[in-house]
PDB file of N, CA and C in Angstrom:
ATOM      1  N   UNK A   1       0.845  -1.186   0.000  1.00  0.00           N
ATOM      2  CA  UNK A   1       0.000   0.000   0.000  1.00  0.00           C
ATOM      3  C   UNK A   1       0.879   1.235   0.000  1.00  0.00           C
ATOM      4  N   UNK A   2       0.522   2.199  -0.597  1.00  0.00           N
ATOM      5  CA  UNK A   2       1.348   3.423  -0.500  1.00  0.00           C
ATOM      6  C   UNK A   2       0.557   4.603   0.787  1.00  0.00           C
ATOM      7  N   UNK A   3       1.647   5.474   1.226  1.00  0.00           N
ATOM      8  CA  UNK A   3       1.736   6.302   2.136  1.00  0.00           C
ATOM      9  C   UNK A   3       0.392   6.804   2.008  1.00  0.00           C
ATOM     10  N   UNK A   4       0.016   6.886   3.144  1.00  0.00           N
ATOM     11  CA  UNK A   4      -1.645   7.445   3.465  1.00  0.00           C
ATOM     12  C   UNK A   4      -0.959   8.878   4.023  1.00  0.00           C
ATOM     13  N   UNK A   5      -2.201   9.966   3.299  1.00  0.00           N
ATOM     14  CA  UNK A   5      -1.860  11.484   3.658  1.00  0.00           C
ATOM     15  C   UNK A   5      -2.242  11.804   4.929  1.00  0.00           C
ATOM     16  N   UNK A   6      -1.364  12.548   4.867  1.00  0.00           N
ATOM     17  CA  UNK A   6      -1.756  13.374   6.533  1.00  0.00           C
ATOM     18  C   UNK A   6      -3.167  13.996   6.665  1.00  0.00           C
ATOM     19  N   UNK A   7      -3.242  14.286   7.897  1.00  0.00           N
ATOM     20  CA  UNK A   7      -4.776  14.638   7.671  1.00  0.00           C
ATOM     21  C   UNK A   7      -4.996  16.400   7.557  1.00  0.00           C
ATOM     22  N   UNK A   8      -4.058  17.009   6.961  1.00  0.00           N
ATOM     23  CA  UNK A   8      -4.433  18.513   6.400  1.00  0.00           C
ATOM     24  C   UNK A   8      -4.678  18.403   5.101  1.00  0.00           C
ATOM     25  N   UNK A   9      -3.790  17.120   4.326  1.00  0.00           N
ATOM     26  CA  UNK A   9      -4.045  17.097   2.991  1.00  0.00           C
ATOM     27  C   UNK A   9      -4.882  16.219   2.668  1.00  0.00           C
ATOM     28  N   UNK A  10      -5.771  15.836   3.607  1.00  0.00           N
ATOM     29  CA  UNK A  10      -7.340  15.191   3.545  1.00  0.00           C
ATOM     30  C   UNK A  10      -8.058  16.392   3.044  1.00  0.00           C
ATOM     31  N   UNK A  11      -7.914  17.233   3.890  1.00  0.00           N
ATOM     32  CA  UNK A  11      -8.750  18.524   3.185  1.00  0.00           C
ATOM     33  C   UNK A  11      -8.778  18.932   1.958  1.00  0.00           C
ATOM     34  N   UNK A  12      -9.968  19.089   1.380  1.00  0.00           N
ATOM     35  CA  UNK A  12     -10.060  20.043   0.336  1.00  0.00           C
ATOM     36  C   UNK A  12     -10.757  21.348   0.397  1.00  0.00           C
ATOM     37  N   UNK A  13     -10.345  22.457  -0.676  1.00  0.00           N
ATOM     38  CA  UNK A  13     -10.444  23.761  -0.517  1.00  0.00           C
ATOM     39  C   UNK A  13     -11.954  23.876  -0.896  1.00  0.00           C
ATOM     40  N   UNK A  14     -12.980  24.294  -0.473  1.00  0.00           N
ATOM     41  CA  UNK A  14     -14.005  25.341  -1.008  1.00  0.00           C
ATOM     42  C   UNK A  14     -14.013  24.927  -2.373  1.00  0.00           C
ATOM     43  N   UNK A  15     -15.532  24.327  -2.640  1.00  0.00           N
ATOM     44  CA  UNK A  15     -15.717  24.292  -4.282  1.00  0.00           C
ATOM     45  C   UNK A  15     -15.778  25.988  -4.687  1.00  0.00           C
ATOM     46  N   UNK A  16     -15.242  25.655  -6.131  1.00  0.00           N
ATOM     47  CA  UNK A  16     -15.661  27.495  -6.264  1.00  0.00           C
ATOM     48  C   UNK A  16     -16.792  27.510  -6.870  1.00  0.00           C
ATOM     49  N   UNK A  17     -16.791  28.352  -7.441  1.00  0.00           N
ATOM     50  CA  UNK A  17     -18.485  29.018  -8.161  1.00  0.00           C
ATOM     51  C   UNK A  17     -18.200  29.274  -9.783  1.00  0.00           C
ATOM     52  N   UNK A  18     -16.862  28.868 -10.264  1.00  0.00           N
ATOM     53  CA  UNK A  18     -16.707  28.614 -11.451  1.00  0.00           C
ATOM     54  C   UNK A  18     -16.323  30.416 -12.105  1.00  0.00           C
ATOM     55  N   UNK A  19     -16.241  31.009 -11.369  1.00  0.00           N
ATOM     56  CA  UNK A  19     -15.496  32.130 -11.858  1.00  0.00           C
ATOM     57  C   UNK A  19     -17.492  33.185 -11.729  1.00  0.00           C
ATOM     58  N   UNK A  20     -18.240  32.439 -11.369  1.00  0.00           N
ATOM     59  CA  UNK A  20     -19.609  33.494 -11.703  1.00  0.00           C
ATOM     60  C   UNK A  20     -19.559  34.524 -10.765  1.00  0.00           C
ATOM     61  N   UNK A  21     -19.920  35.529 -11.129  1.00  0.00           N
ATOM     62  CA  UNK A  21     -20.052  36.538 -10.052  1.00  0.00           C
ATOM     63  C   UNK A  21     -21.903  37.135  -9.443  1.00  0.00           C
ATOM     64  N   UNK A  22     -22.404  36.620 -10.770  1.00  0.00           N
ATOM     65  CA  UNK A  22     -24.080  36.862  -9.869  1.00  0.00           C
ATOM     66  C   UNK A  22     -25.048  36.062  -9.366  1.00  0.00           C
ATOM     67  N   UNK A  23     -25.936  36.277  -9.480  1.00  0.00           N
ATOM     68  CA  UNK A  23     -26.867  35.668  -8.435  1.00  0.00           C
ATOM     69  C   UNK A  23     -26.729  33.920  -8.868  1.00  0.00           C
ATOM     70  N   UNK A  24     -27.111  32.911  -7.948  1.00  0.00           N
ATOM     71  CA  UNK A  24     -26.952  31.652  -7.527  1.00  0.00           C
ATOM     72  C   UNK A  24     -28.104  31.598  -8.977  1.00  0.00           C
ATOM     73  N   UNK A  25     -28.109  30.507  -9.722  1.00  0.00           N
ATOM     74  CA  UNK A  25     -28.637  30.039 -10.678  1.00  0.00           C
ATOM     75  C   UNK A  25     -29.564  28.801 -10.004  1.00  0.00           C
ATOM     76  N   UNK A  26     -29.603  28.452  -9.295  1.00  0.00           N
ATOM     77  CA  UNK A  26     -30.783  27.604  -8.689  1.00  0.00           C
ATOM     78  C   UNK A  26     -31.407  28.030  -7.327  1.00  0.00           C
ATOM     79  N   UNK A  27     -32.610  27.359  -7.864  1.00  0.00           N
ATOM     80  CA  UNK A  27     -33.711  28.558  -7.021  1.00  0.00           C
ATOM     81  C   UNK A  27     -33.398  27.770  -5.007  1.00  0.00           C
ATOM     82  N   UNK A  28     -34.564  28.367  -4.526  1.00  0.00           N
ATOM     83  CA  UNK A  28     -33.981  28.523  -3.203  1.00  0.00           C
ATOM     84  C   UNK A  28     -34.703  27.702  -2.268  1.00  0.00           C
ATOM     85  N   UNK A  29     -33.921  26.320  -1.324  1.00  0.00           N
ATOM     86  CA  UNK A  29     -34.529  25.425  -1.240  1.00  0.00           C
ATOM     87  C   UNK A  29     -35.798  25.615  -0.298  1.00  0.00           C
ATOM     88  N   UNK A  30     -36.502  24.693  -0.135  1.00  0.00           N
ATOM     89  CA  UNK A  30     -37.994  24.693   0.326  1.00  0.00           C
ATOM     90  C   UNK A  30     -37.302  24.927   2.152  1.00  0.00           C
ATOM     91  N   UNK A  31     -37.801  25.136   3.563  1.00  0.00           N
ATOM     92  CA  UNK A  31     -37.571  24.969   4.612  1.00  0.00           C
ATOM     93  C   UNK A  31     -37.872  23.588   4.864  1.00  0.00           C
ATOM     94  N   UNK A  32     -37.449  22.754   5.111  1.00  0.00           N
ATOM     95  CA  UNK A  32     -37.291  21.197   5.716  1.00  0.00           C
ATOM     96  C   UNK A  32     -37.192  20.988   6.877  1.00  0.00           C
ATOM     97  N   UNK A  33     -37.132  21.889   7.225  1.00  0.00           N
ATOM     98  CA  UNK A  33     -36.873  21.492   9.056  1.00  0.00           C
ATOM     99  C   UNK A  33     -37.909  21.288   9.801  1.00  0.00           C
ATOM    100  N   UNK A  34     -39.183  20.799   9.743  1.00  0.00           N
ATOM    101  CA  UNK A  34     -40.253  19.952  10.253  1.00  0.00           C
ATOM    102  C   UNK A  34     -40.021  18.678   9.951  1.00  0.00           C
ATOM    103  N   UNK A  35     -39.806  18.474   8.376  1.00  0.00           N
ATOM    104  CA  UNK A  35     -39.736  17.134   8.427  1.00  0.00           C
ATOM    105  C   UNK A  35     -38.094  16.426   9.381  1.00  0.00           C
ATOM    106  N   UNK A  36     -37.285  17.172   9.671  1.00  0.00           N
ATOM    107  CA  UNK A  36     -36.324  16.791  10.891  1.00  0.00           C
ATOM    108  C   UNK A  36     -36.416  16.616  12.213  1.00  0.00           C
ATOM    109  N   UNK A  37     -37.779  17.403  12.728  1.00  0.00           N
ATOM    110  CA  UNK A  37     -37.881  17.930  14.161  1.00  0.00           C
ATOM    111  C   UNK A  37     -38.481  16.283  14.644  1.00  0.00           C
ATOM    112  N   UNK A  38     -37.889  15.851  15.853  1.00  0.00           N
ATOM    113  CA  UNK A  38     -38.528  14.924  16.433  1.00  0.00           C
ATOM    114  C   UNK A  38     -40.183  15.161  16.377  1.00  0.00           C
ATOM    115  N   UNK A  39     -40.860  14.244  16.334  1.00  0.00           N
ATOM    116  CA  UNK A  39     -42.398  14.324  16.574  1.00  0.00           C
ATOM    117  C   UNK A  39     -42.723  14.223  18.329  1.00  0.00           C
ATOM    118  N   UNK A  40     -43.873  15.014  18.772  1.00  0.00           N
ATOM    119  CA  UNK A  40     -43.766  15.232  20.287  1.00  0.00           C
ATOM    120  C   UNK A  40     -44.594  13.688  20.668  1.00  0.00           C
ATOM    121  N   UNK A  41     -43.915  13.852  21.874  1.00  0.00           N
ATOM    122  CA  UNK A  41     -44.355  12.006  22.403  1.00  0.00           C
ATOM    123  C   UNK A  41     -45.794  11.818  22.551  1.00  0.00           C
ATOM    124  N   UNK A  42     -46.433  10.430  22.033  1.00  0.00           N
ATOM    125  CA  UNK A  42     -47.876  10.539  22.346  1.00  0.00           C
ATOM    126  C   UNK A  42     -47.988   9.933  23.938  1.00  0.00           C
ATOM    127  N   UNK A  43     -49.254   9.779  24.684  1.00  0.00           N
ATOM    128  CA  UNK A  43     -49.397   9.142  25.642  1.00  0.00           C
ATOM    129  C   UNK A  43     -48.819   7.379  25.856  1.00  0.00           C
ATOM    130  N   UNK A  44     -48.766   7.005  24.438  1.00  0.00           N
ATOM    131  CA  UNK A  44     -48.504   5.883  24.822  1.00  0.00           C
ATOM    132  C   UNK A  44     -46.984   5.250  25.195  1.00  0.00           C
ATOM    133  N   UNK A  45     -46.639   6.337  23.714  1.00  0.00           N
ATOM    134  CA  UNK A  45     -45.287   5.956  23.670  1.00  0.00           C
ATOM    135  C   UNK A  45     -44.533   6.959  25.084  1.00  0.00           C
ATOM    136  N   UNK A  46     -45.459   7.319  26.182  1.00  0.00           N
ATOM    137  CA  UNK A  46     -44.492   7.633  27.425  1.00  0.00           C
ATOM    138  C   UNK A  46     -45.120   6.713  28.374  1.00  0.00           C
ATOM    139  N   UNK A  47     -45.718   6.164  28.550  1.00  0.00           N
ATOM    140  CA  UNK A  47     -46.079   4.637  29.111  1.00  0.00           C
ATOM    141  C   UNK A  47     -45.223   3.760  28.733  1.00  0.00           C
ATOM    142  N   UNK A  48     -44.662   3.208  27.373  1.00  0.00           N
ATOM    143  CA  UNK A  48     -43.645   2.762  26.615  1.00  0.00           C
ATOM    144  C   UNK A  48     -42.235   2.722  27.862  1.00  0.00           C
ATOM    145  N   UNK A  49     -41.972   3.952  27.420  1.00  0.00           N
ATOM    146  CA  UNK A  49     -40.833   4.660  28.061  1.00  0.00           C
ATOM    147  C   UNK A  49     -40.823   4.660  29.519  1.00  0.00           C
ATOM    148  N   UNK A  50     -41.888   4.677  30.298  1.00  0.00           N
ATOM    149  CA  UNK A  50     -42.112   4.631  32.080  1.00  0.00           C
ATOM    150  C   UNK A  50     -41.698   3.004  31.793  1.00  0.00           C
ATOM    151  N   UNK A  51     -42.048   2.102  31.220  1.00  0.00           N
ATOM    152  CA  UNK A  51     -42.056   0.680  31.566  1.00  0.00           C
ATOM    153  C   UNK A  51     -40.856   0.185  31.225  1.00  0.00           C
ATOM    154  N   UNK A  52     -40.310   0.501  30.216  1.00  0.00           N
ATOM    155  CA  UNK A  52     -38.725   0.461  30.140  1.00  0.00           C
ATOM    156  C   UNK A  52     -37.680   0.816  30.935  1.00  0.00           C
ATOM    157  N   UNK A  53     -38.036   2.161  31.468  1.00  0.00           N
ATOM    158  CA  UNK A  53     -37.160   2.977  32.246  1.00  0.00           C
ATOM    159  C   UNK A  53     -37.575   1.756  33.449  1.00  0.00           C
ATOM    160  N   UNK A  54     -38.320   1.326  33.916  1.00  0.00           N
ATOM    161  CA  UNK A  54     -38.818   0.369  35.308  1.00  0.00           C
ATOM    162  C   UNK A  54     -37.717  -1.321  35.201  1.00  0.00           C
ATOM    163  N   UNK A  55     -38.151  -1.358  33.687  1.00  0.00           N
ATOM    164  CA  UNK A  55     -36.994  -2.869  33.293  1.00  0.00           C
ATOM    165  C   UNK A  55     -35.948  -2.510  33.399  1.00  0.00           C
ATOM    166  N   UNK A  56     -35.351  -1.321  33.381  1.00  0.00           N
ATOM    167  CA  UNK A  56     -34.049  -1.486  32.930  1.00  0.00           C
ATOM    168  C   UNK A  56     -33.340  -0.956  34.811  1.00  0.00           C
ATOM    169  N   UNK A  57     -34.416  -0.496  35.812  1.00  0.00           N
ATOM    170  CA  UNK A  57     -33.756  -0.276  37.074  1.00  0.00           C
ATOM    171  C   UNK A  57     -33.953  -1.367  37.553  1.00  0.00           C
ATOM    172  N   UNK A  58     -34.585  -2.740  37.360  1.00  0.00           N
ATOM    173  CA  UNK A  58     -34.784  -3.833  37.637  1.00  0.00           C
ATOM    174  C   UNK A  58     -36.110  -4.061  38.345  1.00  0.00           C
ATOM    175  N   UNK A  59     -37.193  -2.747  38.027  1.00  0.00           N
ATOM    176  CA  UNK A  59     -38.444  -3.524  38.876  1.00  0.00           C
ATOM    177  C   UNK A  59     -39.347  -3.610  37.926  1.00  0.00           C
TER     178      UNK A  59
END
């Protein structure tokens, strides 16, 4: 096997933008960050969680 690089020259620089200087040519993405946000716990699934949390202290 040949010499594995150090890890600065793992890095690479910043893609560029190809020399453009105006506005971004693709439009502007949708907000997504609901579909990321945990969903809030229902009743059951914290019954779930009380009975687990109980198995796992041993009662």
């Amino acid at each position: 096997m040949g010499v594995r690089p150090r890890w600065p020259e793992l890095e690479s620089p910043p893609p560029s933008r190809g020399g453009r200087t105006g506005p971004d040519p693709w439009p502007a993405l949708p907000d997504d960050r609901a579909l990321w946000a945990a969903p809030e716990p229902s009743e059951a699934h914290e019954q779930r969680a009380r009975w687990l949390d109980g198995e796992q202290a041993g009662g």
